[in-house]
PDB file of N, CA and C in Angstrom:
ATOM      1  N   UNK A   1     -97.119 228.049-107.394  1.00  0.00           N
ATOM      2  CA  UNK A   1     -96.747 226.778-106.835  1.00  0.00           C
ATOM      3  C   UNK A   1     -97.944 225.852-106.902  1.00  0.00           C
ATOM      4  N   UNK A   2     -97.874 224.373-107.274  1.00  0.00           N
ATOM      5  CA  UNK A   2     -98.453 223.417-107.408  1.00  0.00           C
ATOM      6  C   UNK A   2     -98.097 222.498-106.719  1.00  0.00           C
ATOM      7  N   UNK A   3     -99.384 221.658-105.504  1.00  0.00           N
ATOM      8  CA  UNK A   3     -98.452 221.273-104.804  1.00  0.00           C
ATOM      9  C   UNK A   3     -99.610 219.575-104.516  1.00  0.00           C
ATOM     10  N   UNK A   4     -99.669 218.979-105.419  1.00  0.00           N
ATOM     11  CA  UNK A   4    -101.291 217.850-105.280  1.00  0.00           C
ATOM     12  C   UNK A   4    -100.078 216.814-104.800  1.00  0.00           C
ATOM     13  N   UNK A   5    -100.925 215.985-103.993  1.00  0.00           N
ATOM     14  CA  UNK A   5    -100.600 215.089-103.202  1.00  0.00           C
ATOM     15  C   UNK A   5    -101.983 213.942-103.422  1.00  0.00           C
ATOM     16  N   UNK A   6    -101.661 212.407-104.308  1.00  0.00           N
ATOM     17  CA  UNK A   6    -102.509 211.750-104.496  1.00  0.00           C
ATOM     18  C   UNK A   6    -102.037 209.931-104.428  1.00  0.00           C
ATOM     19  N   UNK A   7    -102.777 209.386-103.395  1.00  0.00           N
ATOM     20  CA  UNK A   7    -102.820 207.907-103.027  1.00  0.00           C
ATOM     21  C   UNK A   7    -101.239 207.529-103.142  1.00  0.00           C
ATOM     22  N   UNK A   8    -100.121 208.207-102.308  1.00  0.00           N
ATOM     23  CA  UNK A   8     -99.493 207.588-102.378  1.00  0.00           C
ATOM     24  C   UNK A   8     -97.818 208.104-103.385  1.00  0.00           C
ATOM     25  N   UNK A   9     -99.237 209.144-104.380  1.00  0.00           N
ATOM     26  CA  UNK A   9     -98.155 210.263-105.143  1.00  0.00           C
ATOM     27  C   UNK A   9     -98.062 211.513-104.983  1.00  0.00           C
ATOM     28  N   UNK A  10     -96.652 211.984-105.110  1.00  0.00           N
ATOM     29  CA  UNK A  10     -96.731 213.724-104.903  1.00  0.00           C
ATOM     30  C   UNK A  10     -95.933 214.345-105.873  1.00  0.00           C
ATOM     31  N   UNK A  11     -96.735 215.787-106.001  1.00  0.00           N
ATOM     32  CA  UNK A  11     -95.750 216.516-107.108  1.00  0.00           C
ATOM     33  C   UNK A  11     -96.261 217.480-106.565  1.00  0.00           C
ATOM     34  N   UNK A  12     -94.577 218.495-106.943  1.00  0.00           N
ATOM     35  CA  UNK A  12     -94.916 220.344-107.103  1.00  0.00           C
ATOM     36  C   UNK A  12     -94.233 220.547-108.184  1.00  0.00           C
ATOM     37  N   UNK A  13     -94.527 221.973-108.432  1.00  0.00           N
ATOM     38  CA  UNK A  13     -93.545 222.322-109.223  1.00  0.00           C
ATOM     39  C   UNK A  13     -93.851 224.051-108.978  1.00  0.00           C
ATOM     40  N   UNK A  14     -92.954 224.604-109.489  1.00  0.00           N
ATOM     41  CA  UNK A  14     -93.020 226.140-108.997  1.00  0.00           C
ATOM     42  C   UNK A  14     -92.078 226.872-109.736  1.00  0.00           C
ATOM     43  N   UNK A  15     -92.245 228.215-109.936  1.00  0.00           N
ATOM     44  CA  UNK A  15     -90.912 229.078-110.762  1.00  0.00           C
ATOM     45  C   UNK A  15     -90.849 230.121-110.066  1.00  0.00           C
ATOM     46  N   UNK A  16     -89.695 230.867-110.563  1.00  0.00           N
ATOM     47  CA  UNK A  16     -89.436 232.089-109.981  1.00  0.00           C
ATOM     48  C   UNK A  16     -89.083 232.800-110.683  1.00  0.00           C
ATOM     49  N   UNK A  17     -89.436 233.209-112.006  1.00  0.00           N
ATOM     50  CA  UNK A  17     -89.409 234.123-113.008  1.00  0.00           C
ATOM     51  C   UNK A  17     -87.896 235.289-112.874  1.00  0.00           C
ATOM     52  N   UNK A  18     -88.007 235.691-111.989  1.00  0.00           N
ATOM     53  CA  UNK A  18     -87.161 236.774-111.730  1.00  0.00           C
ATOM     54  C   UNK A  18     -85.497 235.932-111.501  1.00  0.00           C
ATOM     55  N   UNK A  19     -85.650 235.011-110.915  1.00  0.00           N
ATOM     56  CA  UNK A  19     -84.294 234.629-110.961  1.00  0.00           C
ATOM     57  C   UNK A  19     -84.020 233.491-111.997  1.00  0.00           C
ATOM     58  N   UNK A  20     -84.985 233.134-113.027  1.00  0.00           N
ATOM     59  CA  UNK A  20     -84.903 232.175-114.041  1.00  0.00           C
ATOM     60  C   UNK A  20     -84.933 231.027-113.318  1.00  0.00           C
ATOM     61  N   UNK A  21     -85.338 230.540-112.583  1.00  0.00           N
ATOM     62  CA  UNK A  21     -85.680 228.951-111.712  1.00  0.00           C
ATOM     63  C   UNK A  21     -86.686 228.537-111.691  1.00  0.00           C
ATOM     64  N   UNK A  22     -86.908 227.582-112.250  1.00  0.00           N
ATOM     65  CA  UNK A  22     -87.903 226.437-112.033  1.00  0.00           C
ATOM     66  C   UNK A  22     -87.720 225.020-111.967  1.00  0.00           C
ATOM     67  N   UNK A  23     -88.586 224.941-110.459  1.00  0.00           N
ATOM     68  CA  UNK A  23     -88.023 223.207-110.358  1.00  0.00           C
ATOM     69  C   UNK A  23     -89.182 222.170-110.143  1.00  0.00           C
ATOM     70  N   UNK A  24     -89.089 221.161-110.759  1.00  0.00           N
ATOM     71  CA  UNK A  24     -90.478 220.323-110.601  1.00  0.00           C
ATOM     72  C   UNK A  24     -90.095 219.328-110.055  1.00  0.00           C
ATOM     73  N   UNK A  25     -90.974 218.387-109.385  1.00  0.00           N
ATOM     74  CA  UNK A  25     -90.743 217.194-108.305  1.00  0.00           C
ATOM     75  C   UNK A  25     -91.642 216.490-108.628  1.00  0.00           C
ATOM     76  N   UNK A  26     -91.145 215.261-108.983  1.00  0.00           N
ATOM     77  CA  UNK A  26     -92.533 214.226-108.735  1.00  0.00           C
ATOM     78  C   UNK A  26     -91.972 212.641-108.142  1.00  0.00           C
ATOM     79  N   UNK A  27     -93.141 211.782-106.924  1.00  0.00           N
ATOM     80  CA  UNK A  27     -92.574 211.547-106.004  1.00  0.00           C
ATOM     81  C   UNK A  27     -93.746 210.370-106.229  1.00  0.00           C
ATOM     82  N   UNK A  28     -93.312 208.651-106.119  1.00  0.00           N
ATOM     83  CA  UNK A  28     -94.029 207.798-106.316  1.00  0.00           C
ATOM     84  C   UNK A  28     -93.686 207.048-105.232  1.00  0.00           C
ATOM     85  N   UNK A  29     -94.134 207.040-103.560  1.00  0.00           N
ATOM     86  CA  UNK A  29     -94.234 206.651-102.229  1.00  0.00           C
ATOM     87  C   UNK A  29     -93.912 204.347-102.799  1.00  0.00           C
ATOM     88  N   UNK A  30     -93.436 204.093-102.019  1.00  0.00           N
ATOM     89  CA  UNK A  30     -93.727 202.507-101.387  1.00  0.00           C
ATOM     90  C   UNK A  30     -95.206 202.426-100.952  1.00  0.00           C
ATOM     91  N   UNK A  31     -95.664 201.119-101.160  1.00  0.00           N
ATOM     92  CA  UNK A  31     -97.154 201.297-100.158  1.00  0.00           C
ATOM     93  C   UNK A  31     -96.677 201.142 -98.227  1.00  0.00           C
ATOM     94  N   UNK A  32     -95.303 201.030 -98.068  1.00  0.00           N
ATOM     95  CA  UNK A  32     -95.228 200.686 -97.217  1.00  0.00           C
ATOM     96  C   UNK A  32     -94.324 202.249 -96.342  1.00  0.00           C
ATOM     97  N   UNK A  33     -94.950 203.300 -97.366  1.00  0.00           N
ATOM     98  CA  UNK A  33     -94.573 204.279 -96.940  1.00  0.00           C
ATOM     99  C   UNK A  33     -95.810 205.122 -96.138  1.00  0.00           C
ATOM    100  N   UNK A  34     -96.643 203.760 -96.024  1.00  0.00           N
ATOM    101  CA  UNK A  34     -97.851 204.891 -95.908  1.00  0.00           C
ATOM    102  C   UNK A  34     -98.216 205.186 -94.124  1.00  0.00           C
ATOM    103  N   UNK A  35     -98.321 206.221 -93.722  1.00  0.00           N
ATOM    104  CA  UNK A  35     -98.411 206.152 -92.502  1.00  0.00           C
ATOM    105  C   UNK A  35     -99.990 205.446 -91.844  1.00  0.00           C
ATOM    106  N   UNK A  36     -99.920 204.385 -90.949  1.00  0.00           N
ATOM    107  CA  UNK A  36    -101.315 203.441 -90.645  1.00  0.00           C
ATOM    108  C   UNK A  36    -102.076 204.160 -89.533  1.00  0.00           C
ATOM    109  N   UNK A  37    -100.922 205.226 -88.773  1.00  0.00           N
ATOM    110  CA  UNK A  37    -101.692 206.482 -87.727  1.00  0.00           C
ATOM    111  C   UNK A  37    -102.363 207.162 -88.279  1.00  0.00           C
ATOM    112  N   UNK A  38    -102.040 208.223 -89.409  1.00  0.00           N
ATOM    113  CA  UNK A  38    -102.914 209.378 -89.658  1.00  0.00           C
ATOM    114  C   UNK A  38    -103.209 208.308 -90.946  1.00  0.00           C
ATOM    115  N   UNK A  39    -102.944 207.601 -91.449  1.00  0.00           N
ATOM    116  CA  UNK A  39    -103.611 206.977 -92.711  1.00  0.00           C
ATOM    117  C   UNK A  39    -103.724 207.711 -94.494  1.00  0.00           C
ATOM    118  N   UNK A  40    -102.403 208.354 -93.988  1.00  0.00           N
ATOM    119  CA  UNK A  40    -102.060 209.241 -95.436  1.00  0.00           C
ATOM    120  C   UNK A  40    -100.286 208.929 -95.290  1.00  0.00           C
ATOM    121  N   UNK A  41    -100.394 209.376 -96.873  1.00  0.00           N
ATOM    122  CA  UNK A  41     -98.301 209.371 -96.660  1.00  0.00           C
ATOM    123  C   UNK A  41     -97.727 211.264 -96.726  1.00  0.00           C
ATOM    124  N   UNK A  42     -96.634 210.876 -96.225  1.00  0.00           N
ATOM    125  CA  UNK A  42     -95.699 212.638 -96.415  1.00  0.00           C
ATOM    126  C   UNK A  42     -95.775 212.631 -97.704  1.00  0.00           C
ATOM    127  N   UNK A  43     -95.893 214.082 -97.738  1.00  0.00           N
ATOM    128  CA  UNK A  43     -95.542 214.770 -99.239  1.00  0.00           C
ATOM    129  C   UNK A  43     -94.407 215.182 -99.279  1.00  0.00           C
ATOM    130  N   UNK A  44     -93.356 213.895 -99.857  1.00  0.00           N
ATOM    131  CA  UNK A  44     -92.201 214.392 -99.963  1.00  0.00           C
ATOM    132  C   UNK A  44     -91.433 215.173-100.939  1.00  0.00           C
ATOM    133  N   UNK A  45     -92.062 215.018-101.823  1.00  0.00           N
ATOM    134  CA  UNK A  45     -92.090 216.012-103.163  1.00  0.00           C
ATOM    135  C   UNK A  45     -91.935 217.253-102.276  1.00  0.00           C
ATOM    136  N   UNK A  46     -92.940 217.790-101.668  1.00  0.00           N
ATOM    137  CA  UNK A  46     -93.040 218.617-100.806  1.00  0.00           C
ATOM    138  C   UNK A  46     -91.484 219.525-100.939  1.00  0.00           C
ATOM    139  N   UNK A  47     -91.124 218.340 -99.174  1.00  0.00           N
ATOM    140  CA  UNK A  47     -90.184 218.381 -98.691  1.00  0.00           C
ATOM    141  C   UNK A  47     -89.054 218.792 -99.224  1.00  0.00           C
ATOM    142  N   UNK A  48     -88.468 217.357-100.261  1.00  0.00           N
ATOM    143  CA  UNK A  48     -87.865 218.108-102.263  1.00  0.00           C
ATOM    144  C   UNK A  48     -87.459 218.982-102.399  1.00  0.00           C
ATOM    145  N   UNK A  49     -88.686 219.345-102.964  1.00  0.00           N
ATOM    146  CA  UNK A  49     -88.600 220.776-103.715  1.00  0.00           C
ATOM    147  C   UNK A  49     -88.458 222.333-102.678  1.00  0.00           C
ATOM    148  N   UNK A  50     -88.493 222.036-101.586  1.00  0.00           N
ATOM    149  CA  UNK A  50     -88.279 223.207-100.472  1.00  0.00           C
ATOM    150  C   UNK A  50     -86.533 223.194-100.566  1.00  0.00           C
ATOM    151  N   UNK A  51     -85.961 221.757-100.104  1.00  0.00           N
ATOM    152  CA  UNK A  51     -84.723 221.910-100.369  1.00  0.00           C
ATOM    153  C   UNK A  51     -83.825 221.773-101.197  1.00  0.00           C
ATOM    154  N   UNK A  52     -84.433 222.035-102.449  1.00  0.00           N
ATOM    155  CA  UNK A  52     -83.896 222.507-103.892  1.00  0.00           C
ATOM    156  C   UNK A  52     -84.100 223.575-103.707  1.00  0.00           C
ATOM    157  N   UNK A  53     -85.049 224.123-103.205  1.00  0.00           N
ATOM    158  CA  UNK A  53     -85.493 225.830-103.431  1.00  0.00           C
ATOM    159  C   UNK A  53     -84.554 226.776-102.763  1.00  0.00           C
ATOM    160  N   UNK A  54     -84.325 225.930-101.604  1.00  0.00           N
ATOM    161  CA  UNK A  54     -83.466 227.015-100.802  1.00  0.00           C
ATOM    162  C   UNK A  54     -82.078 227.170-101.331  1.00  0.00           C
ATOM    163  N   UNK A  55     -81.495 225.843-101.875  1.00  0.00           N
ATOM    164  CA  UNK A  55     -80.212 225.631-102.465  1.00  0.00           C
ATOM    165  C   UNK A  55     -80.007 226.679-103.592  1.00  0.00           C
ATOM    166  N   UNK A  56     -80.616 226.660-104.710  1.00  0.00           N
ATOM    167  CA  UNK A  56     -81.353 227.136-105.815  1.00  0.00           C
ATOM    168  C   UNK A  56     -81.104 228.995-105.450  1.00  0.00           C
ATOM    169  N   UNK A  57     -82.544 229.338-104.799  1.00  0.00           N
ATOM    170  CA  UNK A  57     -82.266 230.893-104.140  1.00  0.00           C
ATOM    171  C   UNK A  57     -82.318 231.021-102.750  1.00  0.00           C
ATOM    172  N   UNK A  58     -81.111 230.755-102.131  1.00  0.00           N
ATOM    173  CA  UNK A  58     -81.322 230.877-100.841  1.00  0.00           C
ATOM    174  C   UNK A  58     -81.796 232.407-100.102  1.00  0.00           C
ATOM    175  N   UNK A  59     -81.557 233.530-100.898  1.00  0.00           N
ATOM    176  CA  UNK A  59     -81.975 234.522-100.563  1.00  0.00           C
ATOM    177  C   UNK A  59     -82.954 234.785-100.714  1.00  0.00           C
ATOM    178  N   UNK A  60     -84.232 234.122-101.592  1.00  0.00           N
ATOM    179  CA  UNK A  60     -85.695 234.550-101.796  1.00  0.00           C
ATOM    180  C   UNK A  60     -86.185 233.382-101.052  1.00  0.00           C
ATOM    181  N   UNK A  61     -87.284 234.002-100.021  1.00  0.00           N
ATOM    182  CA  UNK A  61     -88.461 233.320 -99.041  1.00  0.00           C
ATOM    183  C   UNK A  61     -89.044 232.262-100.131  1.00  0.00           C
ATOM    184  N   UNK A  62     -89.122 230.622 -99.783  1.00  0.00           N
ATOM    185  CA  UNK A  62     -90.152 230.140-100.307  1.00  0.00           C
ATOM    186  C   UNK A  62     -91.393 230.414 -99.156  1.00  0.00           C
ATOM    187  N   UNK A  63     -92.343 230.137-100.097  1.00  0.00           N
ATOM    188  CA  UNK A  63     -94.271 230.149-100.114  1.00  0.00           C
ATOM    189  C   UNK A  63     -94.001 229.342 -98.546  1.00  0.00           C
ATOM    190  N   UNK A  64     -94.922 229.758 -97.608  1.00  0.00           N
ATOM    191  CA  UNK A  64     -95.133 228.710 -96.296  1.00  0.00           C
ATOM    192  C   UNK A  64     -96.270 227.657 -96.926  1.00  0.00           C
ATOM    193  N   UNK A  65     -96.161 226.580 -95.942  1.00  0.00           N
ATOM    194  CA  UNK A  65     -97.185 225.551 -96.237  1.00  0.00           C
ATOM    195  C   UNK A  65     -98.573 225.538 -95.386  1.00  0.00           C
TER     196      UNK A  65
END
């Protein structure tokens, strides 16, 4: 799993060999997505690709964060 989170952009991508799945995400934020509290944005790519993953193989554990 690949999971970079940069100014605003996010991507993962990840496989699962055994069940033939692989899914990639890539995620280009609003500037007005950016949070002005912690002063970073969500990695929604993230987010994404967790709930593709589960859809995808709901019976195999994804990776914790």
């Amino acid at each position: 799993m690949k999971d970079p989170l940069f100014s605003g952009e996010s991507a993962v991508e990840a496989s699962l060999p055994s069940q033939k799945v692989g899914i990639a995400v890539a995620v280009a934020d609003e500037p007005e997505a950016l949070d002005a509290t912690a002063g970073s944005y969500a990695n929604l790519a993230d987010q994404l690709w967790r709930q593709m993953g589960i859809a995808a193989v709901p019976d195999d554990p994804l990776p914790t964060q």
